[in-house]
Protein backbone atom coordinates (compact mmCIF):
# COMPACT_ATOMS: atom_id res chain seq x y z
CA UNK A 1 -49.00 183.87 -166.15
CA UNK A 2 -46.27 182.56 -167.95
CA UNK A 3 -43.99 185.51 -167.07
CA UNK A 4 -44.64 184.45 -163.53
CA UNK A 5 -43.50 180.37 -164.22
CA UNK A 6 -40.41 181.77 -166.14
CA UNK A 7 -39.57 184.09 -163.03
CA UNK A 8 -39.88 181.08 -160.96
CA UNK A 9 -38.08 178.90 -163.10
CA UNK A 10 -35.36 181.67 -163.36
CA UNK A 11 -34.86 182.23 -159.73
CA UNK A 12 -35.08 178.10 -158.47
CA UNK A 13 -31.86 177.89 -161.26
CA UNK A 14 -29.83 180.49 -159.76
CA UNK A 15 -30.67 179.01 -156.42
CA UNK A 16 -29.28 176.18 -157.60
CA UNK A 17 -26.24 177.62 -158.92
CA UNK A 18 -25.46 179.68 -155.91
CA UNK A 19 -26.00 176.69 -153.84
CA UNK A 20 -23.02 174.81 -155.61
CA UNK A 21 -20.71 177.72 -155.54
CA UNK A 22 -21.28 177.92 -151.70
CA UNK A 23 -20.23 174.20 -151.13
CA UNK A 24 -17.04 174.71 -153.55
CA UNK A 25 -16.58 177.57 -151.37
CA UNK A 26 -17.06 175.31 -147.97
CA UNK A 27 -15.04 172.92 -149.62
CA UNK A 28 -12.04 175.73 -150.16
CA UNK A 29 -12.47 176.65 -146.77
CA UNK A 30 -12.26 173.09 -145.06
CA UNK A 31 -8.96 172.65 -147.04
CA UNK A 32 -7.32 175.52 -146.10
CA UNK A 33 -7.97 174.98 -142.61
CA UNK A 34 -6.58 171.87 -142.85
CA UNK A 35 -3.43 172.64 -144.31
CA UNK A 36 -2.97 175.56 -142.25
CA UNK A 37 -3.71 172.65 -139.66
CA UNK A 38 -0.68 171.05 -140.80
CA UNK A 39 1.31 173.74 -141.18
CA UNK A 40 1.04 175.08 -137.96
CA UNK A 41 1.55 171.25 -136.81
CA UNK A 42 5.22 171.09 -139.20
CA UNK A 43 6.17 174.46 -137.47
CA UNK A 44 5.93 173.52 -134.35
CA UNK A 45 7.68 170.38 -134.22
CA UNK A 46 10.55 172.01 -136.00
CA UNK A 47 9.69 171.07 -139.52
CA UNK A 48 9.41 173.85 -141.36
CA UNK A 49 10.38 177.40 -140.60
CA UNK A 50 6.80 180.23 -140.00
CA UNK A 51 7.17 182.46 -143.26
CA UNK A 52 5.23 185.13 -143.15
C-alpha cells in the first residue's frame, strides 16, 4: 500500500516538473515569435538586411 502512495507521489512530482518545463518552453516560443516579429518588421522597412 505504501508502494502504491509513493508511485503516486512519484508520478504527481514529475507532473509537476514537466508542467514547468512546458511553460519555459511556451515562454521560449512566444519570444521567438516575437522577435522574429520584429525582425521581419526591421527588414521590411529597410532596417536591417534578411541574413540567412
Amino acid at each position: 500500500m505504501i508502494t502504491a502512495f509513493q508511485e503516486v507521489e512519484d508520478n504527481l512530482s514529475t507532473l509537476r516538473i514537466l508542467s514547468q518545463e512546458l511553460q519555459q518552453q511556451n515562454a521560449t516560443v512566444e519570444s521567438s515569435q516575437e522577435y522574429l516579429t520584429l525582425a521581419e518588421a526591421r527588414h521590411q522597412s529597410g532596417l536591417d538586411i534578411y541574413l540567412m
